[in-house]
PDB file of N, CA and C in Angstrom:
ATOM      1  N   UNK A   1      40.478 -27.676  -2.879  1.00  0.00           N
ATOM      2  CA  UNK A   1      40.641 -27.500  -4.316  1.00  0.00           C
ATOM      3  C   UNK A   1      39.251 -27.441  -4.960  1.00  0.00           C
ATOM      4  N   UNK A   2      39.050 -26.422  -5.727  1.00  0.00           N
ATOM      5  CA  UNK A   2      37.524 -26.229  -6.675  1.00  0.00           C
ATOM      6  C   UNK A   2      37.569 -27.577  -7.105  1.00  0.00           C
ATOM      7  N   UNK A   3      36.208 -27.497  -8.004  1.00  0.00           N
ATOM      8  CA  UNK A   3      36.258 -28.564  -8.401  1.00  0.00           C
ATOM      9  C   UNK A   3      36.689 -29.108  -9.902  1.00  0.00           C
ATOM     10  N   UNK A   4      36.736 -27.474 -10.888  1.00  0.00           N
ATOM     11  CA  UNK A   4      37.266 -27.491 -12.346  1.00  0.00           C
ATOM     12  C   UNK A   4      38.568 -27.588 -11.843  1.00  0.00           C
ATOM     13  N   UNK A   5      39.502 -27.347 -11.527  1.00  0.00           N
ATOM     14  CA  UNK A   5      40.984 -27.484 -10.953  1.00  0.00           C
ATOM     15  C   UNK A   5      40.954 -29.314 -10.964  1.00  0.00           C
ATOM     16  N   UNK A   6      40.437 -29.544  -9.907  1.00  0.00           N
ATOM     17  CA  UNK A   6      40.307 -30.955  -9.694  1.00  0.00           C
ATOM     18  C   UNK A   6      39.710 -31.991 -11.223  1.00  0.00           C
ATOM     19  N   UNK A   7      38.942 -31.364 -12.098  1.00  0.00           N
ATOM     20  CA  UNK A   7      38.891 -31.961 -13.435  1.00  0.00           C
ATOM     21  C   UNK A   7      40.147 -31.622 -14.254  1.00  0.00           C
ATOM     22  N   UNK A   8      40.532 -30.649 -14.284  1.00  0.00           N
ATOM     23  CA  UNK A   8      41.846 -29.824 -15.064  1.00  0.00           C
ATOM     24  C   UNK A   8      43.191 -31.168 -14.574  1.00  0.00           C
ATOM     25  N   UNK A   9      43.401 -31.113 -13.706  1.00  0.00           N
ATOM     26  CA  UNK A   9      44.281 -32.121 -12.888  1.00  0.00           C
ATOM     27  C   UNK A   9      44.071 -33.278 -13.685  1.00  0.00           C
ATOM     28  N   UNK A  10      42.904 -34.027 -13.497  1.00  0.00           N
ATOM     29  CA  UNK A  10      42.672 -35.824 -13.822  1.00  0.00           C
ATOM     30  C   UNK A  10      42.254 -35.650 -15.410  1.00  0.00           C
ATOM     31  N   UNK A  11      42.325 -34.372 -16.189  1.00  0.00           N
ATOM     32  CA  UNK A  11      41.820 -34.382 -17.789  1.00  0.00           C
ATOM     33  C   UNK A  11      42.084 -35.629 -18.307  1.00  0.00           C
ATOM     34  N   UNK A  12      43.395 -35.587 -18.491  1.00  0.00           N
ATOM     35  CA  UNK A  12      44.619 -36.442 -19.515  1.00  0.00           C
ATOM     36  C   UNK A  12      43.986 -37.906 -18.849  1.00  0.00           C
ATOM     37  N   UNK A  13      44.137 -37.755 -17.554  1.00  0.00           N
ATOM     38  CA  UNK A  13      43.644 -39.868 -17.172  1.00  0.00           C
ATOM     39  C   UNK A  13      42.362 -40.013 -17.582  1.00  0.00           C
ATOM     40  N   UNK A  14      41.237 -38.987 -17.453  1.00  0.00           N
ATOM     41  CA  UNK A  14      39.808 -39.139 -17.203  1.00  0.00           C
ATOM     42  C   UNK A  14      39.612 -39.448 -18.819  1.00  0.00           C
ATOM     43  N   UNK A  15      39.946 -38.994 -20.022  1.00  0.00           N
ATOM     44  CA  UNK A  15      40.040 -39.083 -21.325  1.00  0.00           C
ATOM     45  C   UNK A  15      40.298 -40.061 -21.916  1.00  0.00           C
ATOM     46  N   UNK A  16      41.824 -40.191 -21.668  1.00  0.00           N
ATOM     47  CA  UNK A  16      42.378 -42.075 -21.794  1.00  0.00           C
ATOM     48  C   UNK A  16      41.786 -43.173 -21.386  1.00  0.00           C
ATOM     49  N   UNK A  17      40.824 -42.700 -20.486  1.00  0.00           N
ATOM     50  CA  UNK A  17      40.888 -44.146 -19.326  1.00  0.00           C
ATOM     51  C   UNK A  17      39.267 -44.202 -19.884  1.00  0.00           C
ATOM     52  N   UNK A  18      38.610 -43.158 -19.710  1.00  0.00           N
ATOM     53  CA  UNK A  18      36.864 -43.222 -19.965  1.00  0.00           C
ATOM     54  C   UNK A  18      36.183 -42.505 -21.084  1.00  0.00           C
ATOM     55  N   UNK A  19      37.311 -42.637 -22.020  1.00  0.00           N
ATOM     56  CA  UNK A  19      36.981 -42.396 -23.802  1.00  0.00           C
ATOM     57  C   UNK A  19      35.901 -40.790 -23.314  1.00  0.00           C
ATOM     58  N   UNK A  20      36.630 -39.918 -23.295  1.00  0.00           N
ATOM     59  CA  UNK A  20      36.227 -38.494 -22.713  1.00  0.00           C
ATOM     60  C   UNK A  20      36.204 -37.489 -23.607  1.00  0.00           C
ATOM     61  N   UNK A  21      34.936 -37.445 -25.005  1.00  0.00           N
ATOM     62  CA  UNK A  21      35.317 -35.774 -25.652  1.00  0.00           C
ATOM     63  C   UNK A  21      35.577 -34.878 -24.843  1.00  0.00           C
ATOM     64  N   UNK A  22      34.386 -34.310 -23.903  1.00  0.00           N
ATOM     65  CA  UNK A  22      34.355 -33.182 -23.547  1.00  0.00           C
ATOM     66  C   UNK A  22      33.910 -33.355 -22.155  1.00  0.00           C
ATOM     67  N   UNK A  23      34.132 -32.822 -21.103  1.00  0.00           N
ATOM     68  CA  UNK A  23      33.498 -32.669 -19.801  1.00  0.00           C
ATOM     69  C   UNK A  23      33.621 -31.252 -18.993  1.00  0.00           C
ATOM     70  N   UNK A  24      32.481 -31.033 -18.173  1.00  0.00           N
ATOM     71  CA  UNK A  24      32.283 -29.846 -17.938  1.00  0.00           C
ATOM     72  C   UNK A  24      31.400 -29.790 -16.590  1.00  0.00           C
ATOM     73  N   UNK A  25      31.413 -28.736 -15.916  1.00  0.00           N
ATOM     74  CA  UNK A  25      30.927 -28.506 -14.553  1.00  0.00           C
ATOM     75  C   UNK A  25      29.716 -27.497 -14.638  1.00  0.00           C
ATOM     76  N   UNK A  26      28.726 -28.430 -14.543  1.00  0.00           N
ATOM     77  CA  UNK A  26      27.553 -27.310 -14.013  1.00  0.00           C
ATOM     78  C   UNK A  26      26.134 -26.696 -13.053  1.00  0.00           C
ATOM     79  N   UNK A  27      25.510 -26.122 -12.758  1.00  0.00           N
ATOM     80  CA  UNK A  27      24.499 -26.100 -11.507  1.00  0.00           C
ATOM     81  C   UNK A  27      25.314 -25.481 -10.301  1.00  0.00           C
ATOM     82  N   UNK A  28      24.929 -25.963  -8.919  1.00  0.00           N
ATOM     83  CA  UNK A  28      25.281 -25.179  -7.762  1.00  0.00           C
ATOM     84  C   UNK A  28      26.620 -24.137  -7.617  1.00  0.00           C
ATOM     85  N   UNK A  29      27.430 -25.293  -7.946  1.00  0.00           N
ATOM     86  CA  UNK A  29      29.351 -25.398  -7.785  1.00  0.00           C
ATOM     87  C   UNK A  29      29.273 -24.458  -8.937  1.00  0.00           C
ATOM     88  N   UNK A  30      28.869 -24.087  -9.512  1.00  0.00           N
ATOM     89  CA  UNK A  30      29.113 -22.942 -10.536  1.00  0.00           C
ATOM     90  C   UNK A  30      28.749 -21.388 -10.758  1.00  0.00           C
ATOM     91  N   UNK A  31      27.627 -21.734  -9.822  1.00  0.00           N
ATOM     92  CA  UNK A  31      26.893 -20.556  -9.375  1.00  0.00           C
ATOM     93  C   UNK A  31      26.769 -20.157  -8.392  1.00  0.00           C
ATOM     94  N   UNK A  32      27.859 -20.987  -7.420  1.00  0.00           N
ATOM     95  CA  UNK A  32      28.329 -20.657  -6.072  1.00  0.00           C
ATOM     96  C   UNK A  32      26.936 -20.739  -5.432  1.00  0.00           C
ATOM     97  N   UNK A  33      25.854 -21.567  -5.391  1.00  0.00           N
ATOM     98  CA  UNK A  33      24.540 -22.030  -4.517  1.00  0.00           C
ATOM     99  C   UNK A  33      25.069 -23.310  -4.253  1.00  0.00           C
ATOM    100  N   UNK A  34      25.988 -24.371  -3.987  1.00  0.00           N
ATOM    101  CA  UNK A  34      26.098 -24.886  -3.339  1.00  0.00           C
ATOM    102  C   UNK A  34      26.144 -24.968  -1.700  1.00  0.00           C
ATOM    103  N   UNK A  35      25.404 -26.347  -0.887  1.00  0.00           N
ATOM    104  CA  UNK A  35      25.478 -26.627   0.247  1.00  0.00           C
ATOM    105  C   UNK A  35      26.063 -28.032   0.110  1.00  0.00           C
ATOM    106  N   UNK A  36      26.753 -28.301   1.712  1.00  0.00           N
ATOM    107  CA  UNK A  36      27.152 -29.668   2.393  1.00  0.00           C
ATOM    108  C   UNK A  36      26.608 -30.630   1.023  1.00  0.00           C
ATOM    109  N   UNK A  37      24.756 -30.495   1.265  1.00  0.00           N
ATOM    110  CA  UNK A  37      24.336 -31.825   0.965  1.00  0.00           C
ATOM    111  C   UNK A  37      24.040 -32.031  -0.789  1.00  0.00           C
ATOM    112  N   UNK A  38      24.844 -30.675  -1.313  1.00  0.00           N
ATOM    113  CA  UNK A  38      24.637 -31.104  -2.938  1.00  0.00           C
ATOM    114  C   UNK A  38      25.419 -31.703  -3.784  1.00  0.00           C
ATOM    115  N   UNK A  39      25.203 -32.195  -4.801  1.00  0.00           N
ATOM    116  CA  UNK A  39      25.932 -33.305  -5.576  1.00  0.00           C
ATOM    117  C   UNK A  39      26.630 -32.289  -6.377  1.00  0.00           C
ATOM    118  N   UNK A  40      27.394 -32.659  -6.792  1.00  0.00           N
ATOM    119  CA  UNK A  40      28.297 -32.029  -7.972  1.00  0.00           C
ATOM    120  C   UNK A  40      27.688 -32.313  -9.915  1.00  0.00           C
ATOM    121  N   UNK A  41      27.618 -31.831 -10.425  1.00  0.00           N
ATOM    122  CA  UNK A  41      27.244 -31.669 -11.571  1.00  0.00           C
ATOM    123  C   UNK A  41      27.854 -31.391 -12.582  1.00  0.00           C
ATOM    124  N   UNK A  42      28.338 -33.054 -13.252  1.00  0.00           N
ATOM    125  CA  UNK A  42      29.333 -33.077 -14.411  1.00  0.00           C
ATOM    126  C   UNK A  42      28.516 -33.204 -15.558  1.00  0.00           C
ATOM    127  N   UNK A  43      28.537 -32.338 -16.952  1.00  0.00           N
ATOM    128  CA  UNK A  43      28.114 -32.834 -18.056  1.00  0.00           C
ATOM    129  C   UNK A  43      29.347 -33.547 -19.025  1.00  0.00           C
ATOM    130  N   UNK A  44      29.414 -34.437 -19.489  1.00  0.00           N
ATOM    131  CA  UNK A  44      30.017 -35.586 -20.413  1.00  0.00           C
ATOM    132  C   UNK A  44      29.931 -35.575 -21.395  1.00  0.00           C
ATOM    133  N   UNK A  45      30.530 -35.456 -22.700  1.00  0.00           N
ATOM    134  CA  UNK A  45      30.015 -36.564 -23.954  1.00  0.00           C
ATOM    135  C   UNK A  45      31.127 -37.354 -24.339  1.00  0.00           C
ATOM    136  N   UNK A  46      31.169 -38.253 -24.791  1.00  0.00           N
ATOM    137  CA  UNK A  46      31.849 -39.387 -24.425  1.00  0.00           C
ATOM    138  C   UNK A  46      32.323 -39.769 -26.338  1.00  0.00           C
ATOM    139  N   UNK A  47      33.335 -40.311 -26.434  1.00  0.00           N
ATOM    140  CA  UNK A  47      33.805 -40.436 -27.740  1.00  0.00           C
ATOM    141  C   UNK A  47      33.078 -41.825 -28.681  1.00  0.00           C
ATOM    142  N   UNK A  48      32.965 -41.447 -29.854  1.00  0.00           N
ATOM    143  CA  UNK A  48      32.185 -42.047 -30.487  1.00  0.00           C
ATOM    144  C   UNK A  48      32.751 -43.320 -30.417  1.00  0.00           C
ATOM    145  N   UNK A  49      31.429 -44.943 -30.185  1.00  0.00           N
ATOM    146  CA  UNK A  49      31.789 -46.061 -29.777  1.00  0.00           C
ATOM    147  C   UNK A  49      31.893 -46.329 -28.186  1.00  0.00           C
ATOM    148  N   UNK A  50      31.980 -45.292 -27.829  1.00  0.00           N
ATOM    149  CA  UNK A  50      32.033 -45.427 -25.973  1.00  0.00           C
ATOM    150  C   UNK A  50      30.750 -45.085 -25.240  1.00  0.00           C
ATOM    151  N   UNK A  51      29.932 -44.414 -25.948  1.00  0.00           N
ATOM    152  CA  UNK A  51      28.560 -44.297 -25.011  1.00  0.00           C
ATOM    153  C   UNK A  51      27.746 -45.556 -24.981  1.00  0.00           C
ATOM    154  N   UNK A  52      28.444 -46.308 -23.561  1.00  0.00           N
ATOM    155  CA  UNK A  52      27.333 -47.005 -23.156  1.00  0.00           C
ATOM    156  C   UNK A  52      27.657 -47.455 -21.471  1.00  0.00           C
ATOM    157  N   UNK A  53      26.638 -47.797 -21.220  1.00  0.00           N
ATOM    158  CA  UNK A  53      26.232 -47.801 -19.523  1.00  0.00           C
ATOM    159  C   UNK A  53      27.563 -48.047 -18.642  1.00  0.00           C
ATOM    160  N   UNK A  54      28.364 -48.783 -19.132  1.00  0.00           N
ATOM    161  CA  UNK A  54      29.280 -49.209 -18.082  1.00  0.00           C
ATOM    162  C   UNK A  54      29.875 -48.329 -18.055  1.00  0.00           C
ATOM    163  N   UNK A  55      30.852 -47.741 -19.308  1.00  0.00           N
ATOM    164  CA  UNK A  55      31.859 -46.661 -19.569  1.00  0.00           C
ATOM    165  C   UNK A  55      31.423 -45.864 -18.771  1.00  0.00           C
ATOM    166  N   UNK A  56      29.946 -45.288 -18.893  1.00  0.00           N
ATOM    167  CA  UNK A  56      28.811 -44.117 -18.057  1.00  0.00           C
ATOM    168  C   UNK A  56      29.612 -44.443 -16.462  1.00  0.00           C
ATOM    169  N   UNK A  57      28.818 -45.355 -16.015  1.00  0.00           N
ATOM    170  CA  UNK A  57      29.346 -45.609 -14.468  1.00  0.00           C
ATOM    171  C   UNK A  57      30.413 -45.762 -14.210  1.00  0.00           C
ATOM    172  N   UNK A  58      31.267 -46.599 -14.561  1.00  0.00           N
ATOM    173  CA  UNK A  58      32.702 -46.048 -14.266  1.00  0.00           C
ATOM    174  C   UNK A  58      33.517 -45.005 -14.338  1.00  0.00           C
ATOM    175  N   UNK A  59      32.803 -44.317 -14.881  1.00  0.00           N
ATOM    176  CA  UNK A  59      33.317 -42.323 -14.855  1.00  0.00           C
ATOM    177  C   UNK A  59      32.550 -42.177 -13.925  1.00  0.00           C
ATOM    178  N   UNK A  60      31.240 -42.602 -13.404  1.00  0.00           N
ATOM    179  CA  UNK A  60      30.688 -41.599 -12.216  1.00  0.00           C
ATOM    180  C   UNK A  60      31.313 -42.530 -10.975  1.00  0.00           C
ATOM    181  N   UNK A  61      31.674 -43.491 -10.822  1.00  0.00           N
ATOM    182  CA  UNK A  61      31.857 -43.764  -9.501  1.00  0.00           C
ATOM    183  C   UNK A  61      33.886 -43.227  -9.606  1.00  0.00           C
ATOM    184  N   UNK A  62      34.722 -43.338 -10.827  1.00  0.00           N
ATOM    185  CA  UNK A  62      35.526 -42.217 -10.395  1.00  0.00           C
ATOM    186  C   UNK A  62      35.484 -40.946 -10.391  1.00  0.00           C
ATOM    187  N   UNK A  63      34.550 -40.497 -10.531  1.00  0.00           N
ATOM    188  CA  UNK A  63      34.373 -39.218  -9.962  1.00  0.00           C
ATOM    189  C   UNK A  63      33.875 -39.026  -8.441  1.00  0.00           C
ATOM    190  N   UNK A  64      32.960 -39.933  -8.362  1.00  0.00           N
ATOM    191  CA  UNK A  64      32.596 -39.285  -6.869  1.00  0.00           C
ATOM    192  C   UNK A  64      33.701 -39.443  -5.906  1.00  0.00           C
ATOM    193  N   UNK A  65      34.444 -40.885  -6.286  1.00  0.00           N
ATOM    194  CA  UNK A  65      36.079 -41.157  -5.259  1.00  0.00           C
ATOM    195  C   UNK A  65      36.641 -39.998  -5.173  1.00  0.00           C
ATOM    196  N   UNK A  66      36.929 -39.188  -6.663  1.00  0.00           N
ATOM    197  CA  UNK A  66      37.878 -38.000  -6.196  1.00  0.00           C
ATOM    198  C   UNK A  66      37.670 -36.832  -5.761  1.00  0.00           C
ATOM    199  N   UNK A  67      36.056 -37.014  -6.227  1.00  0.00           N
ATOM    200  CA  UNK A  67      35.651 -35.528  -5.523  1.00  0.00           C
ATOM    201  C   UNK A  67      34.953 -36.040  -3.774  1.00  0.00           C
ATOM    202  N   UNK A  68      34.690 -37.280  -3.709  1.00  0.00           N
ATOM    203  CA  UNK A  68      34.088 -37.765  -2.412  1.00  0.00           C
ATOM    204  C   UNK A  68      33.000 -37.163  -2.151  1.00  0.00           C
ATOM    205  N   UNK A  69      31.737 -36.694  -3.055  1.00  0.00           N
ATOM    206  CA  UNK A  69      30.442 -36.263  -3.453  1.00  0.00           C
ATOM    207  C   UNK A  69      29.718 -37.338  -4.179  1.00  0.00           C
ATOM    208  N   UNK A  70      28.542 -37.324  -4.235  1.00  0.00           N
ATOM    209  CA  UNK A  70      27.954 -37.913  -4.956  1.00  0.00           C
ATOM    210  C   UNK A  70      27.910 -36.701  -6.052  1.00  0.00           C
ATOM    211  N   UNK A  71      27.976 -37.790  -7.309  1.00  0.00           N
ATOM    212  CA  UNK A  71      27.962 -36.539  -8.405  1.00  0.00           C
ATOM    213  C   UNK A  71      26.896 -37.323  -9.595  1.00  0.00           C
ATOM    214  N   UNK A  72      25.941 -35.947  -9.840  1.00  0.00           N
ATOM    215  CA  UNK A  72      25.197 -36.097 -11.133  1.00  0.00           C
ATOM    216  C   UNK A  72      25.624 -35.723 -12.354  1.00  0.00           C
ATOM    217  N   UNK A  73      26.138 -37.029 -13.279  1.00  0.00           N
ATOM    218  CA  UNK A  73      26.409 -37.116 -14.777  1.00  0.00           C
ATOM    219  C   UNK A  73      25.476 -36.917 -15.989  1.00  0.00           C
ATOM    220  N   UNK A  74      25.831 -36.342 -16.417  1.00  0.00           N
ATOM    221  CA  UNK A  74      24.614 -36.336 -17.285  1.00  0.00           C
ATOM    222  C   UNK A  74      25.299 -35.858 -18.749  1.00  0.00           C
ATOM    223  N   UNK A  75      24.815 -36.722 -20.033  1.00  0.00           N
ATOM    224  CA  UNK A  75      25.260 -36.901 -20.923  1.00  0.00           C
ATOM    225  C   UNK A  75      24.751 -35.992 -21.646  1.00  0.00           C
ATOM    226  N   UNK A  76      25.622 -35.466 -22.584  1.00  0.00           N
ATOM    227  CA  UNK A  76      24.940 -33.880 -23.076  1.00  0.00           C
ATOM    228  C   UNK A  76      23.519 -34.808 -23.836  1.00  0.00           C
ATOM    229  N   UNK A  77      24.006 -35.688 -24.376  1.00  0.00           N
ATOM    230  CA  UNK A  77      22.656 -36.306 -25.576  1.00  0.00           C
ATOM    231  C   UNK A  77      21.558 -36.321 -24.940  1.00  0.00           C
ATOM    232  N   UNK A  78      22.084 -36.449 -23.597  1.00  0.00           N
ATOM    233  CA  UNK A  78      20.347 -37.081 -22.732  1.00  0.00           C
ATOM    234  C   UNK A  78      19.824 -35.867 -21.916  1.00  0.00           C
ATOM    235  N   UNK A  79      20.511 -34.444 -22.102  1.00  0.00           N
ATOM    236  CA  UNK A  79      19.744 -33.479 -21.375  1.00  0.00           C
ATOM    237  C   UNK A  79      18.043 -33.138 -22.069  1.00  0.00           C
ATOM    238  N   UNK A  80      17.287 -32.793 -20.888  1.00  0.00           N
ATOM    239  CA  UNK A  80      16.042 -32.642 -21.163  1.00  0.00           C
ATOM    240  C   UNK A  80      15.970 -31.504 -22.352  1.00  0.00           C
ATOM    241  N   UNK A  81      15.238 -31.449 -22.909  1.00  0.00           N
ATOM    242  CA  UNK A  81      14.734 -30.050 -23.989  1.00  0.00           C
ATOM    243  C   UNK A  81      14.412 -28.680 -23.387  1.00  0.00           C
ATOM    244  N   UNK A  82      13.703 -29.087 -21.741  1.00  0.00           N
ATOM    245  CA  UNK A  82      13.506 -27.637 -21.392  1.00  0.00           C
ATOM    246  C   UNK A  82      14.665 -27.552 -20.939  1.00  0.00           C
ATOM    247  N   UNK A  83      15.165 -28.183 -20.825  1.00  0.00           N
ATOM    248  CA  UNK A  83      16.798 -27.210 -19.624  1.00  0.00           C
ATOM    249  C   UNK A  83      17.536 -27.358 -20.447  1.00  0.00           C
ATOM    250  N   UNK A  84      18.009 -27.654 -21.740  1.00  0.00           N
ATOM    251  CA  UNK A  84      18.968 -27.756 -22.337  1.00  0.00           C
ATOM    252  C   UNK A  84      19.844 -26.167 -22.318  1.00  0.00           C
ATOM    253  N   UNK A  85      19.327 -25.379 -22.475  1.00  0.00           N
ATOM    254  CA  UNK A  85      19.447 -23.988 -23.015  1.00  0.00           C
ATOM    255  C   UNK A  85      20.270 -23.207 -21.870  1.00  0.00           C
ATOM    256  N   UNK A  86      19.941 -23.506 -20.443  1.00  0.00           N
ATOM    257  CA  UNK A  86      20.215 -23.019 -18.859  1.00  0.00           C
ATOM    258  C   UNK A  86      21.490 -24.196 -18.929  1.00  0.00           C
ATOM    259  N   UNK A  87      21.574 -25.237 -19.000  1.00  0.00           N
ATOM    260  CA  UNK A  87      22.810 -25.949 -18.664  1.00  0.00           C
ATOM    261  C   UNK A  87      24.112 -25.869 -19.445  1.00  0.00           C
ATOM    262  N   UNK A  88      23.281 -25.570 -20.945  1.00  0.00           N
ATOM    263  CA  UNK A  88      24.553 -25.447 -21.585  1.00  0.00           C
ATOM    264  C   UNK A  88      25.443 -24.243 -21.773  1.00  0.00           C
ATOM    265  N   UNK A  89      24.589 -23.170 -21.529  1.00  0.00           N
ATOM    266  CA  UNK A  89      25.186 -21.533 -21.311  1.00  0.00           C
ATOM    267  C   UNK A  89      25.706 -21.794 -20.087  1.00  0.00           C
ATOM    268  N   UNK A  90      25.491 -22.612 -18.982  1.00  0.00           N
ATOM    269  CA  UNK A  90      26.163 -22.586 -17.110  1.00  0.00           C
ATOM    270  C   UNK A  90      27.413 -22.965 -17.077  1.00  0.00           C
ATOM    271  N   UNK A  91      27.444 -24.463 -18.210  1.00  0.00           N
ATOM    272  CA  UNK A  91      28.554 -25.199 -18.463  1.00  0.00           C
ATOM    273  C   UNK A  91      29.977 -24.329 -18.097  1.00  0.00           C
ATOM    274  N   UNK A  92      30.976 -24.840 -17.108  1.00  0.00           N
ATOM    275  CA  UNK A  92      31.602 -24.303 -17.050  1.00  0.00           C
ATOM    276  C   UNK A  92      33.210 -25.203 -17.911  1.00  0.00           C
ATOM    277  N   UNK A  93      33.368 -25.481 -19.132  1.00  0.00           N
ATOM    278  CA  UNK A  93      34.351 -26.672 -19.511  1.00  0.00           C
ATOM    279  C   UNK A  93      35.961 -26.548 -19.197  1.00  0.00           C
ATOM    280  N   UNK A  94      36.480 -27.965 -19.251  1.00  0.00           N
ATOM    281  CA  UNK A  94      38.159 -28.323 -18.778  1.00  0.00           C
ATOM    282  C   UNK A  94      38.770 -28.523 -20.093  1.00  0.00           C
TER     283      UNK A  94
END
């Protein structure tokens, strides 16, 4: 199973459960340059009152369970300035 399928699937729990505006798939798995040893690449923003560290990690360690990857989260607020522009046009959203 891809891996937007596999977000599409867990939307409704991943939302309820880890206060979820928006989430989205981007980098390798999107541009079909994935290998074996790459992480998966979720961007997040998280509903107002919920951005903070724990909420953060407990969405990434259920994510990596279901995808069984290590996966890089990354919060739209905290993308860098130079890459903002390349990640957010890649974004592929659920």
């Amino acid at each position: 199973m891809r891996i937007k399928e596999i977000l599409k699937k867990n939307k409704t729990y991943i939302k309820t459960n880890y206060y979820v505006h928006e989430i989205g798939v981007f980098g390798s798995f999107i541009r079909s340059e994935q290998s074996k040893k790459s992480d998966i690449d979720i961007l997040v923003e998280f509903e107002d009152g919920h951005k903070d560290f724990f909420n953060y990690m407990r969405l990434k360690y259920y994510l990596e369970d279901v995808f069984g990857k290590k996966v890089d989260l990354v919060m739209k607020k905290a993308i860098k300035p130079e890459l903002k522009k390349r990640i957010l046009s890649e974004t592929e959203y659920v």
